[in-house]
N, C-alpha and C. Protein backbone atom coordinates (compact mmCIF):
# COMPACT_ATOMS: atom_id res chain seq x y z
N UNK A 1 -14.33 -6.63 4.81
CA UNK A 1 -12.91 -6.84 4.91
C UNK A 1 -12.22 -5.50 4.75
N UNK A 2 -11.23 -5.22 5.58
CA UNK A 2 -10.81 -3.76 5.41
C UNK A 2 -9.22 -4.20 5.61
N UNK A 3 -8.58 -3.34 5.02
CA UNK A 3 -7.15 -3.13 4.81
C UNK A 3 -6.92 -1.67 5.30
N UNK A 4 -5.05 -1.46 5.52
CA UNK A 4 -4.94 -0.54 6.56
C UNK A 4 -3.79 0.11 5.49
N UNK A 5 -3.64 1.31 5.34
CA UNK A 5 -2.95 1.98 4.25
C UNK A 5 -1.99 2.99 5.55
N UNK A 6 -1.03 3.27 5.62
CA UNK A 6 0.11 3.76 6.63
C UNK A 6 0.89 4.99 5.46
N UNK A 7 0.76 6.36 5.63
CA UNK A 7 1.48 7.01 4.84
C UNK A 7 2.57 8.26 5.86
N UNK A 8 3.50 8.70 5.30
CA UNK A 8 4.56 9.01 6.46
C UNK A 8 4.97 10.43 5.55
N UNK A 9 4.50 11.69 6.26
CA UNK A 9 4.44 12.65 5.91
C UNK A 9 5.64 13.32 5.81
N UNK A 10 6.05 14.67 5.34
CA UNK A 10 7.35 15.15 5.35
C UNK A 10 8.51 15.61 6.31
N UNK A 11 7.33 15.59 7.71
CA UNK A 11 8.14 15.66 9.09
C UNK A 11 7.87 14.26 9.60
N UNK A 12 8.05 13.40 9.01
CA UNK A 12 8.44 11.86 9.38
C UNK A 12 7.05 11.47 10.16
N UNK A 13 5.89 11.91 10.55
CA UNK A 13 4.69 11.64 11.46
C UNK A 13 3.97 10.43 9.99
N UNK A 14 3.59 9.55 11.05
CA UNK A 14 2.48 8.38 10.55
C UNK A 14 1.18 8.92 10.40
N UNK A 15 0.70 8.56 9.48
CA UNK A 15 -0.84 8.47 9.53
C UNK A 15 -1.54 7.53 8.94
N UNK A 16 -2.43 6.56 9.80
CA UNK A 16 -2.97 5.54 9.42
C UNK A 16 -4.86 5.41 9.15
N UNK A 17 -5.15 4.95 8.20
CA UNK A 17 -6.08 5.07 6.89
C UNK A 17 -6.17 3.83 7.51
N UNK A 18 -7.65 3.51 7.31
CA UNK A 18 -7.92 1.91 7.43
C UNK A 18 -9.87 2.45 5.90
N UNK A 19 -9.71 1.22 5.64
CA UNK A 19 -10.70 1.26 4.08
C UNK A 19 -11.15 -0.33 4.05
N UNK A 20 -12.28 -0.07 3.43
CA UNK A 20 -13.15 -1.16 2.98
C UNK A 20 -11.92 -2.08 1.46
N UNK A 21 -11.72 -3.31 0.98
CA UNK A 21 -11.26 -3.64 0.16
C UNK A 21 -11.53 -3.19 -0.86
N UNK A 22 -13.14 -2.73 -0.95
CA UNK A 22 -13.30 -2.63 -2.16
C UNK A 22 -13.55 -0.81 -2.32
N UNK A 23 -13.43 0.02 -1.65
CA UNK A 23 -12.82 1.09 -1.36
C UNK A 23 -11.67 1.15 -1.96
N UNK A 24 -10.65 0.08 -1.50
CA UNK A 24 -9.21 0.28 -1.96
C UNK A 24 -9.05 -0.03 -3.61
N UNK A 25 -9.48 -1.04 -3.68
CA UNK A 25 -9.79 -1.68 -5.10
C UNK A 25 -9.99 -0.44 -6.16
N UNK A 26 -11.37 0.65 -5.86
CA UNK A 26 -11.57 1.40 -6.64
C UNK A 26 -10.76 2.67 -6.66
N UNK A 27 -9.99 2.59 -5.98
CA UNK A 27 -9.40 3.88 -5.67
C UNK A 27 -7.96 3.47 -6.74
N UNK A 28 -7.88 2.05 -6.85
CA UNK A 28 -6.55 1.75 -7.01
C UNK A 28 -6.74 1.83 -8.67
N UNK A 29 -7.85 1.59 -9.25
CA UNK A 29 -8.13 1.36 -10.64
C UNK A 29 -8.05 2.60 -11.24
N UNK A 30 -8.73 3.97 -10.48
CA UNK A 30 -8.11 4.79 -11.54
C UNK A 30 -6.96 5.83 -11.06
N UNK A 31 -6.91 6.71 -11.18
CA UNK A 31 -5.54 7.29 -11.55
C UNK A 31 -5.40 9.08 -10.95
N UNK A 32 -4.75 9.77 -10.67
CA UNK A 32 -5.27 10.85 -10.03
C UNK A 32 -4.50 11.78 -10.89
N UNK A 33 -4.53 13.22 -10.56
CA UNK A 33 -4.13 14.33 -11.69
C UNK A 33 -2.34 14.22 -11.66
N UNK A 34 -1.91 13.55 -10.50
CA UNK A 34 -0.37 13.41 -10.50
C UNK A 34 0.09 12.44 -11.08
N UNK A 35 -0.39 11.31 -11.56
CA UNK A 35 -0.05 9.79 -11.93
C UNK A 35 0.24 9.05 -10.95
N UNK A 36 0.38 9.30 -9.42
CA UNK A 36 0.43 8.31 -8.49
C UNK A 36 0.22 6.88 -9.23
N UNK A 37 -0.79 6.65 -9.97
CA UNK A 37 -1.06 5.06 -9.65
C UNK A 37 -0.50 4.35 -10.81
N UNK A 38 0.20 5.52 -12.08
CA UNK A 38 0.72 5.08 -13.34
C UNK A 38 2.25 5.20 -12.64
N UNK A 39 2.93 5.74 -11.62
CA UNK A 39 4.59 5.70 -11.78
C UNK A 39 4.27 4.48 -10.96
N UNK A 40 3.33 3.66 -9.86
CA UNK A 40 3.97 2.58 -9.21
C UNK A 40 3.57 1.51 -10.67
N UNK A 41 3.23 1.52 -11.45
CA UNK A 41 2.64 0.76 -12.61
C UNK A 41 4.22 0.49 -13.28
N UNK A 42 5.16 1.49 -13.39
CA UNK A 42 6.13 1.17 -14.35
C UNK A 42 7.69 1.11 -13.37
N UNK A 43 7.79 0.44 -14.42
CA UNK A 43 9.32 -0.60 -13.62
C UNK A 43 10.46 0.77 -13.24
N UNK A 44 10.67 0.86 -12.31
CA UNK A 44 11.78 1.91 -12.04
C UNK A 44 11.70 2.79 -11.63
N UNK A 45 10.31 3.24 -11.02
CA UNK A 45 10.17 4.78 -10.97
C UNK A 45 9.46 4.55 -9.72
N UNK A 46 10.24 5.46 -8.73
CA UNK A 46 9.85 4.95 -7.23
C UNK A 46 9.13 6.66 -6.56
N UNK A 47 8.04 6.55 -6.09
CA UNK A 47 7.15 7.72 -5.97
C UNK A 47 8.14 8.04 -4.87
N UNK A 48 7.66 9.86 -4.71
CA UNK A 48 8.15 10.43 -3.53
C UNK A 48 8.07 9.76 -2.07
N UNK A 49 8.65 9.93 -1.19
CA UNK A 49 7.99 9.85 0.67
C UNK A 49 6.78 10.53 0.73
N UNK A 50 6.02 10.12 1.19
CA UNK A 50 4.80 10.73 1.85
C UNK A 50 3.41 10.74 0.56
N UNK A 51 4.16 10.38 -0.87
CA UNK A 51 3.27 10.19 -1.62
C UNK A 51 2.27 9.40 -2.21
N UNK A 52 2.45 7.89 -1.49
CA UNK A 52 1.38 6.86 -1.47
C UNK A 52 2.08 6.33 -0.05
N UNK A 53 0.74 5.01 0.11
CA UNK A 53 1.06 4.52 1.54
C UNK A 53 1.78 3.30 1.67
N UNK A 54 2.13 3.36 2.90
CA UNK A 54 2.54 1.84 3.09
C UNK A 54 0.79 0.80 2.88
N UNK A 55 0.82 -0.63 2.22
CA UNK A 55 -0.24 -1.32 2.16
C UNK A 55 -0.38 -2.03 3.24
N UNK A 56 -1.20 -2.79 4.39
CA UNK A 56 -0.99 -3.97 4.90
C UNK A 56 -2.65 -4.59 4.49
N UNK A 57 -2.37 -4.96 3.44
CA UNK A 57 -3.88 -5.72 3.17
C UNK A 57 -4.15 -7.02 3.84
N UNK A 58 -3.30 -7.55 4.83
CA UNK A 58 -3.44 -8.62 5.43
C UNK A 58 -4.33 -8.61 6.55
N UNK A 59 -4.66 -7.29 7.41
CA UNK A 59 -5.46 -7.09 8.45
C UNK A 59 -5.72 -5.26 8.75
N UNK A 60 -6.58 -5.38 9.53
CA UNK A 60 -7.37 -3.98 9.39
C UNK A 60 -6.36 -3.67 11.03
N UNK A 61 -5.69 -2.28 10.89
CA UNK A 61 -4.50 -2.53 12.03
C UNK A 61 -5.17 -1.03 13.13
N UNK A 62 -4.79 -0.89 14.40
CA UNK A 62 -4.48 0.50 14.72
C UNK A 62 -3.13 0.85 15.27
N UNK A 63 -3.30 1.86 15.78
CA UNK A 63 -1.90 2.51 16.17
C UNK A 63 -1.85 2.72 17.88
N UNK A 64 -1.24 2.12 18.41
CA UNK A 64 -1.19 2.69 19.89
C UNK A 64 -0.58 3.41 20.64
N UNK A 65 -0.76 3.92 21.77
CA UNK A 65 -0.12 5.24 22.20
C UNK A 65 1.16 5.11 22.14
N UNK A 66 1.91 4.34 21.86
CA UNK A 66 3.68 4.21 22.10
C UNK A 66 4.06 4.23 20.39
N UNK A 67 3.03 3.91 19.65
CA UNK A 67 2.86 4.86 18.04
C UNK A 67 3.42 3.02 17.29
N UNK A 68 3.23 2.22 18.12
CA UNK A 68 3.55 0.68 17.03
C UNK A 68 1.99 0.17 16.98
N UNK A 69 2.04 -0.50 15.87
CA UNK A 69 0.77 -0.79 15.09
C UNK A 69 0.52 -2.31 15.89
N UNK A 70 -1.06 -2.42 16.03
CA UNK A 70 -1.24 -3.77 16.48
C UNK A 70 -2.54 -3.91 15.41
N UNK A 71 -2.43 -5.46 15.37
CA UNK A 71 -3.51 -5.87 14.90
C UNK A 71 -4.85 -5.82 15.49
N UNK A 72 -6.17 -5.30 14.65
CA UNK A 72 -7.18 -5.41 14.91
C UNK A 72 -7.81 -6.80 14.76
N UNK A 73 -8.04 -7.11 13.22
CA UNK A 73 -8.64 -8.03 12.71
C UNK A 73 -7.86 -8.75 11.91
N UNK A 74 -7.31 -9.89 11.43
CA UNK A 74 -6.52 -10.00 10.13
C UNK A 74 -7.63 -10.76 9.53
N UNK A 75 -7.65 -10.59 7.95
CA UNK A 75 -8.72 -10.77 7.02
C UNK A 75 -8.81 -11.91 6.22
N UNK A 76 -7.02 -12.50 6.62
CA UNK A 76 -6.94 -14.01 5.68
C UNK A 76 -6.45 -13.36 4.52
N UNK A 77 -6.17 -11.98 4.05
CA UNK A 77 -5.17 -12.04 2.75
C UNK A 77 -4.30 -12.15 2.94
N UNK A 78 -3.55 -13.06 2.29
CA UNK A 78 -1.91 -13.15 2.50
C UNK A 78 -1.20 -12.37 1.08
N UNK A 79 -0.07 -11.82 1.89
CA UNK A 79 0.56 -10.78 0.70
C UNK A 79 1.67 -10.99 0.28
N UNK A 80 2.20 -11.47 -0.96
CA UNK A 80 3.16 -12.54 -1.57
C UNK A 80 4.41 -11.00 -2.03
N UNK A 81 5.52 -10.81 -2.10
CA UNK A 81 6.36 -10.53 -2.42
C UNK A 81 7.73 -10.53 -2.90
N UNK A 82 7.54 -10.33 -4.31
CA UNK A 82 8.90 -11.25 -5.53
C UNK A 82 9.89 -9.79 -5.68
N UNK A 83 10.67 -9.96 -5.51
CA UNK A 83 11.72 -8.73 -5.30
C UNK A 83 12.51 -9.43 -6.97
N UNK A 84 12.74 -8.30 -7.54
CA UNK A 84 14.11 -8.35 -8.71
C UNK A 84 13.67 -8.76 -9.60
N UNK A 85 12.45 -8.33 -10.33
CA UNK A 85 11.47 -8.59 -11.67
C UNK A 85 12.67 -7.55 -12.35
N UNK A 86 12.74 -7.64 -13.60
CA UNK A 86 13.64 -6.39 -14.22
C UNK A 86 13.10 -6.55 -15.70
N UNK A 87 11.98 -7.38 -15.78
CA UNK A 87 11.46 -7.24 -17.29
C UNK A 87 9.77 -8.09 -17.03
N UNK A 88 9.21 -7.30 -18.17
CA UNK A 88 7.97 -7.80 -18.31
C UNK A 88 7.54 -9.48 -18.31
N UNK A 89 9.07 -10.10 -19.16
CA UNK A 89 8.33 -11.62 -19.49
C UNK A 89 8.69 -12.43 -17.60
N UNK A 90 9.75 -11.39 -16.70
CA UNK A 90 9.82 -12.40 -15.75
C UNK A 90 8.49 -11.88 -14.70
N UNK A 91 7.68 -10.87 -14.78
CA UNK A 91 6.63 -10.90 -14.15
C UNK A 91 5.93 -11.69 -14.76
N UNK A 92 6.24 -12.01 -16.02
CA UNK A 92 4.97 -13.39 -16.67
C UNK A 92 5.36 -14.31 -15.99
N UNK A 93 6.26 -14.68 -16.31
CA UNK A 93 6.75 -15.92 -15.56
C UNK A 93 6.66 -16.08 -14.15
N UNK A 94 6.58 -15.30 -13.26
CA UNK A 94 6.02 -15.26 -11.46
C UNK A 94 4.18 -15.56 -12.21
């Protein structure tokens, strides 16, 4: 199962990453010399442009010559998104 990671550099150009899940998984657990994976961890603190990727863990994607993304494979993850958590107990509560 592979997921497709999309990151958008400082002159606005795409570049698309495609990874094994569990590739992503381990990459995501630890932590790098910048804290990338500790500022998306805490409430409020939104990383630079170009400094992590866009996720689409729903399907393994490419890019085609007119530069829009099509699906390769989709993998059956579906990717749930709760906008306006503003405290720990209401991520308990989701």
């Amino acid at each position: 199962m592979k997921v497709t990671l999309i990151r958008t550099d400082k002159h606005n150009e795409s570049h698309l990453t495609t990874r094994t899940l569990e590739d992503f998984l381990e990459r995501i657990k630890s932590d790098t010399a910048k804290g990338d994976a500790e500022r998306l961890r805490t409430f409020g603190i939104k990383p630079p442009k170009g400094t992590w990727a866009e996720i689409y863990a729903s399907a393994e994607m490419r890019k085609e010559k007119n530069g829009r993304l099509a699906v390769v494979t989709p993998n059956g993850i579906v990717a749930l998104t709760v906008d306006q958590l503003k405290s720990e107990s209401d991520c308990q509560a989701v």
